[in-house]
C-alpha atoms as a PDB file:
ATOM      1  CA  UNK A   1     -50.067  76.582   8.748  1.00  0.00           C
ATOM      2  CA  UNK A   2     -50.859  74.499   5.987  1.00  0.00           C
ATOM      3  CA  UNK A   3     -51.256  70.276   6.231  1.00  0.00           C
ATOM      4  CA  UNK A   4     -50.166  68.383   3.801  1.00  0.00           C
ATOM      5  CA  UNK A   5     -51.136  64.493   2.679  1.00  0.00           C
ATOM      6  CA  UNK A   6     -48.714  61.860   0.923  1.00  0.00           C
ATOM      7  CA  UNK A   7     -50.881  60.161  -1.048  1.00  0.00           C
ATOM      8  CA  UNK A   8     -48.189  57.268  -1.937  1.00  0.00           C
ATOM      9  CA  UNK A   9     -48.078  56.299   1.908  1.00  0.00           C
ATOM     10  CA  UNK A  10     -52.074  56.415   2.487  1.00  0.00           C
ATOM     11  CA  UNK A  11     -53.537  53.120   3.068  1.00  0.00           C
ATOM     12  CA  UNK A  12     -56.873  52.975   3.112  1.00  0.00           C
ATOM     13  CA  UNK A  13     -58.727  51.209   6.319  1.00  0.00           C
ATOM     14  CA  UNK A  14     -61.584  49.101   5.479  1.00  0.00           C
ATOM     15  CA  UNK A  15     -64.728  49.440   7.648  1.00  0.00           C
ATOM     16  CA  UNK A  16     -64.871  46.878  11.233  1.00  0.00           C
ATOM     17  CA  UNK A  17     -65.864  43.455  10.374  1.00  0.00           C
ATOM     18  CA  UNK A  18     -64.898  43.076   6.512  1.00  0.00           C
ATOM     19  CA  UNK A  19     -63.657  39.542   5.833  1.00  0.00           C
ATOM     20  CA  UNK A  20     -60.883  39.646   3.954  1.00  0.00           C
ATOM     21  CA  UNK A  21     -60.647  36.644   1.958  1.00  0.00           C
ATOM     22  CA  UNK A  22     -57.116  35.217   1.763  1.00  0.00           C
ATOM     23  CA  UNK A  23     -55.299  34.005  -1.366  1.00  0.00           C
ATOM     24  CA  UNK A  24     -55.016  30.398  -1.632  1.00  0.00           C
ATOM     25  CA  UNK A  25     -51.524  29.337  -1.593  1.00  0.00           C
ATOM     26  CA  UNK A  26     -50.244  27.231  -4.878  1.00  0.00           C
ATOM     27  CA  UNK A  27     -49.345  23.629  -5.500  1.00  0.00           C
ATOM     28  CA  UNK A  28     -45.754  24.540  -5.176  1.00  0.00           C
ATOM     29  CA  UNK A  29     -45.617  26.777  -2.069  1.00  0.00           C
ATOM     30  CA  UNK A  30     -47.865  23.375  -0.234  1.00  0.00           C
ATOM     31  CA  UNK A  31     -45.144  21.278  -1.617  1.00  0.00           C
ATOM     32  CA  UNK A  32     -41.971  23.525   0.017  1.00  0.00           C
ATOM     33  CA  UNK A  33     -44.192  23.823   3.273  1.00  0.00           C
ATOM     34  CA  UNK A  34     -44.905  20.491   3.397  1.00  0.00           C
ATOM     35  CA  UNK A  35     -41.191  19.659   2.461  1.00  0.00           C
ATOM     36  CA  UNK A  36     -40.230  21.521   5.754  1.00  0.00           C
ATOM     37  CA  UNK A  37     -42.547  19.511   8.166  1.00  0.00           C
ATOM     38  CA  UNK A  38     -46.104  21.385   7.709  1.00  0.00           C
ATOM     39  CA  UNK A  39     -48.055  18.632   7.808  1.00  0.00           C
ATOM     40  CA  UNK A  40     -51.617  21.030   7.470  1.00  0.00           C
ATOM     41  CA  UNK A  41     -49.894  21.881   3.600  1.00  0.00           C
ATOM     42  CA  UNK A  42     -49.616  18.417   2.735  1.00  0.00           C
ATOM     43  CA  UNK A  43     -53.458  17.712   4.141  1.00  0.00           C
ATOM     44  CA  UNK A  44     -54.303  20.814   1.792  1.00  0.00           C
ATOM     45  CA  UNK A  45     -52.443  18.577  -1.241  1.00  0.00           C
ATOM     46  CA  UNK A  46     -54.560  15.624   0.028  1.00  0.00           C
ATOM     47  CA  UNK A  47     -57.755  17.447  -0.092  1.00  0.00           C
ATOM     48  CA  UNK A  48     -57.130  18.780  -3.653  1.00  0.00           C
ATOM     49  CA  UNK A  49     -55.675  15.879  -5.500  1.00  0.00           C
ATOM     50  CA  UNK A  50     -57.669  13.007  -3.787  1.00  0.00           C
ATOM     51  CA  UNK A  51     -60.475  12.921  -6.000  1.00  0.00           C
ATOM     52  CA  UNK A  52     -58.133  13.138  -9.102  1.00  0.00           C
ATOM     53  CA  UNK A  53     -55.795  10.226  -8.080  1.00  0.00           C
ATOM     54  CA  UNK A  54     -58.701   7.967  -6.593  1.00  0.00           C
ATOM     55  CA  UNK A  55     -60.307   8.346 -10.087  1.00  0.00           C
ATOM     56  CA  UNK A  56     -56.735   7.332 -11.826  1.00  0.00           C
ATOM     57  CA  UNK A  57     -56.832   4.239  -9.323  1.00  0.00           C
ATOM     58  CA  UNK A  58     -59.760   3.157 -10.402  1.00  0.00           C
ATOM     59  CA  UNK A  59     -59.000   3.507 -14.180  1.00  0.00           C
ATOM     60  CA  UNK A  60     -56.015   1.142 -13.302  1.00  0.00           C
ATOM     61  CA  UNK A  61     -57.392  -1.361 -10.898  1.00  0.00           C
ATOM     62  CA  UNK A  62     -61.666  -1.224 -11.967  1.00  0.00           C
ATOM     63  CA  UNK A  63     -62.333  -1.859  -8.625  1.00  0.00           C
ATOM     64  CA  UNK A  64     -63.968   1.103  -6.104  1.00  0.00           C
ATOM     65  CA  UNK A  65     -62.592  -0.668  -2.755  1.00  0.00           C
ATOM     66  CA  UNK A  66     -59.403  -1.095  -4.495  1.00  0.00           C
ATOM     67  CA  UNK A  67     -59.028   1.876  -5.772  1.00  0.00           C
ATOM     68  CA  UNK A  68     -59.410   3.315  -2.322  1.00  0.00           C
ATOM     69  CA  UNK A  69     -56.676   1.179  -0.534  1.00  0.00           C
ATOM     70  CA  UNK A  70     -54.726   2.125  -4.019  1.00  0.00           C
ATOM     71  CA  UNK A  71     -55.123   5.894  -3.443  1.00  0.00           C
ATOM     72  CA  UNK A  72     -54.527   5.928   0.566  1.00  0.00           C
ATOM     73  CA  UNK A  73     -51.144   3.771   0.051  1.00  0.00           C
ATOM     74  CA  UNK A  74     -50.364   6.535  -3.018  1.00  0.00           C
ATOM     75  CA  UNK A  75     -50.609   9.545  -0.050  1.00  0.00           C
ATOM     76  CA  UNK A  76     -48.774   7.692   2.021  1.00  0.00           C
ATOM     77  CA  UNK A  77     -46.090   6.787  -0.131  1.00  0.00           C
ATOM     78  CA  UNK A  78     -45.816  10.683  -1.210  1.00  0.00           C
ATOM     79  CA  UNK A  79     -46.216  12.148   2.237  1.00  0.00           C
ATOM     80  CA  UNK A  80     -42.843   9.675   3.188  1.00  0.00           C
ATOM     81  CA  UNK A  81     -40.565  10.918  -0.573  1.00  0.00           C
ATOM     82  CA  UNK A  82     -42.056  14.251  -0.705  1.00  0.00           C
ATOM     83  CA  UNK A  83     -38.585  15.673   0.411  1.00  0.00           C
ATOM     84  CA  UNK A  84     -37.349  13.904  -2.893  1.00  0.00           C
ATOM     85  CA  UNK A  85     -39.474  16.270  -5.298  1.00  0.00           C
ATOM     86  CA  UNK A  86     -36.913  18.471  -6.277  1.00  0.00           C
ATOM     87  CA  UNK A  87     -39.759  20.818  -8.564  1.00  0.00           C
ATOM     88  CA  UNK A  88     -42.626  21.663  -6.163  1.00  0.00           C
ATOM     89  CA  UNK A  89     -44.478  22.530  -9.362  1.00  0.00           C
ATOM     90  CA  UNK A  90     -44.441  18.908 -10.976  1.00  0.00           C
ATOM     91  CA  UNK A  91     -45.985  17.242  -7.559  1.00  0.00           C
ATOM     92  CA  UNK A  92     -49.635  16.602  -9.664  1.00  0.00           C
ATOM     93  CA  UNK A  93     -47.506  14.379 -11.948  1.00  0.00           C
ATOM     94  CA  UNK A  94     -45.259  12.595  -9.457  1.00  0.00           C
ATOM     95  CA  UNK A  95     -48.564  11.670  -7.550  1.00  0.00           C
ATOM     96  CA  UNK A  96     -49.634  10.364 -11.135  1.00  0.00           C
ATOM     97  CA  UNK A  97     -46.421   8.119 -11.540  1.00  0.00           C
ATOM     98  CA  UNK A  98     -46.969   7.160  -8.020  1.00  0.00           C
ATOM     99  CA  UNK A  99     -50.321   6.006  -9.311  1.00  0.00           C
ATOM    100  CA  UNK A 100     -49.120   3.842 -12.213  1.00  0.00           C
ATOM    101  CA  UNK A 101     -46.420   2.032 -10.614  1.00  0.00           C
ATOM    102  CA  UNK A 102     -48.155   1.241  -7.339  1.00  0.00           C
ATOM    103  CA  UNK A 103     -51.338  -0.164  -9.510  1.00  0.00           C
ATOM    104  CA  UNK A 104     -48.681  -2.516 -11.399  1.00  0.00           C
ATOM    105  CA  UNK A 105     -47.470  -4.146  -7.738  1.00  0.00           C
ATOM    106  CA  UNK A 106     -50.627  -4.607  -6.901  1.00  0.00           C
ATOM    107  CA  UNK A 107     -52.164  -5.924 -10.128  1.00  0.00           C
ATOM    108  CA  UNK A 108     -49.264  -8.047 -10.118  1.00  0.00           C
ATOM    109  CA  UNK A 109     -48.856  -9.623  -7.027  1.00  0.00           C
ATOM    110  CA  UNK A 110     -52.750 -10.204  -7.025  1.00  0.00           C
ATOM    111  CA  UNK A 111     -52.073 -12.141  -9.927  1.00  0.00           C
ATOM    112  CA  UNK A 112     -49.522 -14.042  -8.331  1.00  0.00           C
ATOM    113  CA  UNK A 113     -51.500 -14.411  -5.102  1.00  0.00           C
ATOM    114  CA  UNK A 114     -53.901 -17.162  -7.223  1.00  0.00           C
ATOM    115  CA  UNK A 115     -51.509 -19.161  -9.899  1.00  0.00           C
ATOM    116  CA  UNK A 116     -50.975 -22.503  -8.883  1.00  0.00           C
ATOM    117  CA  UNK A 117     -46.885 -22.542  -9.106  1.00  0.00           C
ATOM    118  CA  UNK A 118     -45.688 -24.214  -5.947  1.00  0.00           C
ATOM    119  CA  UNK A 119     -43.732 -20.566  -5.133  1.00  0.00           C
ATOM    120  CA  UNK A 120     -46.926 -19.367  -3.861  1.00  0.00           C
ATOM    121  CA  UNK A 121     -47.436 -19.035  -0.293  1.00  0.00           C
ATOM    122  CA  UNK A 122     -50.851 -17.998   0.594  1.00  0.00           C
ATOM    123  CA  UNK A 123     -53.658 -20.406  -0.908  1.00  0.00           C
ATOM    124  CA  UNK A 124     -56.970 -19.081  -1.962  1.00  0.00           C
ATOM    125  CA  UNK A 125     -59.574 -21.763  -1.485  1.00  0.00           C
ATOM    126  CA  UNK A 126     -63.547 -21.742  -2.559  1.00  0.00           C
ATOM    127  CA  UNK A 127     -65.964 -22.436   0.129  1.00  0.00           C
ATOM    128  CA  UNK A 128     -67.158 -25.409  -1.270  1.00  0.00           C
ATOM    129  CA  UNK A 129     -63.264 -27.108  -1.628  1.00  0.00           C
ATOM    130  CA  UNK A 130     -63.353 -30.731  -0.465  1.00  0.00           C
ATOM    131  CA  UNK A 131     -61.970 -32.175   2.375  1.00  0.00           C
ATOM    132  CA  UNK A 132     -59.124 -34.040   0.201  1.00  0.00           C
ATOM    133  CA  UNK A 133     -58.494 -30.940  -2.160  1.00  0.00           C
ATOM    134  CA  UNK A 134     -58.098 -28.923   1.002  1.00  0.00           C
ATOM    135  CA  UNK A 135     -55.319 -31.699   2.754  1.00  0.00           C
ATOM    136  CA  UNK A 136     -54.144 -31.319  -0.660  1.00  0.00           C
ATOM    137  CA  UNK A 137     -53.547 -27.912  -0.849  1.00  0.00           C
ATOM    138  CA  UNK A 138     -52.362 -27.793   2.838  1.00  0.00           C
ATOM    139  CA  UNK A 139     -49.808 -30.220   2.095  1.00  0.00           C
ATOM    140  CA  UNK A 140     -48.317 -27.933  -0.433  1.00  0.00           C
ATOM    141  CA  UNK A 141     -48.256 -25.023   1.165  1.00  0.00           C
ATOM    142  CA  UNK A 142     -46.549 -26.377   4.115  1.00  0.00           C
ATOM    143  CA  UNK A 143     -43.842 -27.953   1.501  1.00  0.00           C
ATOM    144  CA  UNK A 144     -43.880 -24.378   0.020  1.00  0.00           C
ATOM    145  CA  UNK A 145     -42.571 -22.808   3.740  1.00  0.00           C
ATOM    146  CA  UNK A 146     -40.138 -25.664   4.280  1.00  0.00           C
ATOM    147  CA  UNK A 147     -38.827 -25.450   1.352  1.00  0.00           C
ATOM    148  CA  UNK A 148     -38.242 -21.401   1.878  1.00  0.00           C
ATOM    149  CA  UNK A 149     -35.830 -22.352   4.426  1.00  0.00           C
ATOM    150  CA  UNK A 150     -33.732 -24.005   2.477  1.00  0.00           C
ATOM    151  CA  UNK A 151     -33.285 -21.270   0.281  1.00  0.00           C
ATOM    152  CA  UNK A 152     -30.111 -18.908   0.908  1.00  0.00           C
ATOM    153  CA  UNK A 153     -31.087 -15.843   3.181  1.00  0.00           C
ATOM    154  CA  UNK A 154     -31.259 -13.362   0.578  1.00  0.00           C
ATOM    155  CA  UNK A 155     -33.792 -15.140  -1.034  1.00  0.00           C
ATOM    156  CA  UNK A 156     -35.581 -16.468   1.971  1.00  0.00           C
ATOM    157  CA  UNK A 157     -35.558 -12.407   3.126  1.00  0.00           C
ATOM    158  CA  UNK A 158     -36.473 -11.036  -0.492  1.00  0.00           C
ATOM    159  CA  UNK A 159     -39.401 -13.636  -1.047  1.00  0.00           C
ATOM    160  CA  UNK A 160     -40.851 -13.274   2.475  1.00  0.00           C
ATOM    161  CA  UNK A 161     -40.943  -9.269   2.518  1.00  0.00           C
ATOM    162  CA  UNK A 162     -42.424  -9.668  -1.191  1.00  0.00           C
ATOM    163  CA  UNK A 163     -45.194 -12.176  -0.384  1.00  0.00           C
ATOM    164  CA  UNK A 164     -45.329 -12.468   3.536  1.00  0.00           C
ATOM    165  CA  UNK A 165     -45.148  -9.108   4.363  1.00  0.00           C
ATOM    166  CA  UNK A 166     -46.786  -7.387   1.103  1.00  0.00           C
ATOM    167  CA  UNK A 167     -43.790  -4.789   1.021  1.00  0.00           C
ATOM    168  CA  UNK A 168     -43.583  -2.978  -2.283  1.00  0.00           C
ATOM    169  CA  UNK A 169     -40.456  -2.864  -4.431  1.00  0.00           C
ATOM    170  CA  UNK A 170     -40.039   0.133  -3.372  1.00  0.00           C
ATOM    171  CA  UNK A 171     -40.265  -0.356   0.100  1.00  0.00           C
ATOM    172  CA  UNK A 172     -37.397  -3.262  -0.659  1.00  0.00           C
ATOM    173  CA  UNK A 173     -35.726  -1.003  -2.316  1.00  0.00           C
ATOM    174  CA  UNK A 174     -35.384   0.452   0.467  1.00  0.00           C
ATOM    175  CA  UNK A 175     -34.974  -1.474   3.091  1.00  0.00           C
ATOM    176  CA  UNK A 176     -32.188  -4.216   1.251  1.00  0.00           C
ATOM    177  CA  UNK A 177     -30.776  -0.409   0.026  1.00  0.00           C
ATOM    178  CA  UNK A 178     -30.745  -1.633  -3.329  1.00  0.00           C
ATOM    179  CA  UNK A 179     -31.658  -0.499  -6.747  1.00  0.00           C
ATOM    180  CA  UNK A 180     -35.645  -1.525  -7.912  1.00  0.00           C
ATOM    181  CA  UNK A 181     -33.997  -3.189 -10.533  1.00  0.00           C
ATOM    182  CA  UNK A 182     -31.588  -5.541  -8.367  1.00  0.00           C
ATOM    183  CA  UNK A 183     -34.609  -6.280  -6.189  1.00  0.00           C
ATOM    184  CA  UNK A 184     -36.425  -7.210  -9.496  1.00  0.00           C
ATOM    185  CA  UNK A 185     -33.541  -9.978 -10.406  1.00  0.00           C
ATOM    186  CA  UNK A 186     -33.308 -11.018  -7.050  1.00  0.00           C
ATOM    187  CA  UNK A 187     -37.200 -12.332  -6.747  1.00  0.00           C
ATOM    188  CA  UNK A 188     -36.840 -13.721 -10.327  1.00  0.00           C
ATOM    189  CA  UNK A 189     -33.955 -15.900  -9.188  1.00  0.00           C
ATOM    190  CA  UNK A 190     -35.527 -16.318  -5.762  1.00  0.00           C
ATOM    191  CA  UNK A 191     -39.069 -17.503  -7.222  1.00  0.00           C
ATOM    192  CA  UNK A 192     -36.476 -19.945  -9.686  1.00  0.00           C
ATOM    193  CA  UNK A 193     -35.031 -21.560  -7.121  1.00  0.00           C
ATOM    194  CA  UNK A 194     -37.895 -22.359  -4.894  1.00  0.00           C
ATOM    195  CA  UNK A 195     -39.193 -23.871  -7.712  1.00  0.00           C
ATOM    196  CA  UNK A 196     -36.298 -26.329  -8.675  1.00  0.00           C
ATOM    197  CA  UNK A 197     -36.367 -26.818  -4.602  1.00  0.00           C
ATOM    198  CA  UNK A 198     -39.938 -27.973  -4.910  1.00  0.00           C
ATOM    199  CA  UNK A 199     -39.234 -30.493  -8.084  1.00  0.00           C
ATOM    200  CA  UNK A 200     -36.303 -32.144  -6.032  1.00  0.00           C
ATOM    201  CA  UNK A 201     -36.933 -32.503  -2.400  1.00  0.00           C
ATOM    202  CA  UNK A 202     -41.152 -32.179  -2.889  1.00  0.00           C
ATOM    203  CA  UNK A 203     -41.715 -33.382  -5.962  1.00  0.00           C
ATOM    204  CA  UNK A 204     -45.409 -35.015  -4.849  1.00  0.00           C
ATOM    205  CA  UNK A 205     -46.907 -31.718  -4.154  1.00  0.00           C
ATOM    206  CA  UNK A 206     -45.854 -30.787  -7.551  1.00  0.00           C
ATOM    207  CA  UNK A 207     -48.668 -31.442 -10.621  1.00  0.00           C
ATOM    208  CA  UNK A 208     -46.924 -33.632 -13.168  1.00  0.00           C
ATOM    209  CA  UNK A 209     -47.859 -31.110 -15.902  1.00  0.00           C
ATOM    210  CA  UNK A 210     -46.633 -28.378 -14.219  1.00  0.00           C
ATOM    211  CA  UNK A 211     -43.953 -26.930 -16.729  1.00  0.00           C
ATOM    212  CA  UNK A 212     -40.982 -25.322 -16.006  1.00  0.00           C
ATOM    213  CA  UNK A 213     -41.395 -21.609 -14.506  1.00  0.00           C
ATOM    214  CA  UNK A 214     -41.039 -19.180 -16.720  1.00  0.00           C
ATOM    215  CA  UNK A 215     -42.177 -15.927 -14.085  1.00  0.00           C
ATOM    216  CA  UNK A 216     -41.087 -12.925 -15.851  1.00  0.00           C
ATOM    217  CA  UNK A 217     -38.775 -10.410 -13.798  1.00  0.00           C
ATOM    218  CA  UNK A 218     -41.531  -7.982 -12.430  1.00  0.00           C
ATOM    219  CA  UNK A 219     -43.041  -4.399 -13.688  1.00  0.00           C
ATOM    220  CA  UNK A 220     -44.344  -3.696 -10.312  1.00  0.00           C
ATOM    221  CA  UNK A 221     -42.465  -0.474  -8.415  1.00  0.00           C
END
């Protein structure tokens, strides 16, 4: 009797305890796993691109604490629109657009956070403010929330979500389900009116050189 072999079906056994090392998976088959719910893939696509995207923030905001916040809200912000990446392959640059715009609302709104128009709502003041600058200042910003509520709704709602509740524009966009650019116009307008609100009904918490607001419509997204 004679034994034959098929060599084309042999598989070869390796000896007990080899560690087999495994592939790594790609960028794009994290992205489809993490698209259907795996939320270890997306921790993978955290681990890889964090250094990357903290060291972007920092290019755009010069600031390591910043840049920190900038990069966790960036993750965030992906992990919740991953589903909307329609090429796994392209996720390093989405999380790079993510980047830019996010640095802009921030940059942005911490530049609003310390003019001195009479739309802005939170006051910054120095330790060493005196006791009459500080009425002073408290006097305007309490003119500043009354006269938020004579403003329509939609701009009462749009300015209080933008500098109240620090949402994004694209977390407005979102929630008012409205284009970025209609929530762009409506804050322009809004910050306009509380302005002309402020000359007429509060006119002595105004500075008498203040000129007339001239807020460009925001970058920020």
């Amino acid at each position: 009797m004679t034994i034959t072999c098929d060599t084309n079906t042999y598989t070869s056994i390796l000896p007990i305890g080899t560690i087999v090392e495994e592939t790594p998976l790609t960028v794009a088959q994290l992205v489809t796993a993490a698209q259907d719910g795996d939320r270890d893939a997306f921790g993978e696509l955290f681990e890889r691109y964090r250094p990357a995207i903290v060291a972007l923030a920092m290019q755009r905001v010069r600031n390591a604490h910043e840049a920190e916040e900038l990069a966790q809200d960036v993750f965030i912000q992906a992990m919740q629109k991953i589903c909307q990446l329609r090429v796994p392959e392209a996720f390093g640059g989405w999380l790079r657009q993510i980047v830019h715009r996010m640095a802009i609302n921030r940059i942005t709104r911490g530049r609003l956070s310390v003019s001195c128009d009479p739309e802005i709502f939170e006051a910054t003041h120095a330790d060493d403010t005196s006791p009459q600058t500080a009425a002073e200042d408290q006097e305007r910003d309490d003119a500043v929330r009354l006269g938020l509520t004579r403003l329509g709704d939609m701009d009462q709602q749009t300015l209080r979500a933008f500098y109240l509740q620090g949402q994004t524009l694209i977390e407005m966009s979102n929630r008012f389900d409205a284009p970025i650019g209609t929530i762009k116009r409506r804050l322009h307008t809004a910050r306009k009116r509380l302005a002309e609100t402020m000359r007429n009904d509060f006119p002595a918490t105004v500075p008498m050189n203040l000129p007339e607001p001239k807020v460009s419509v925001c970058q920020a997204v």
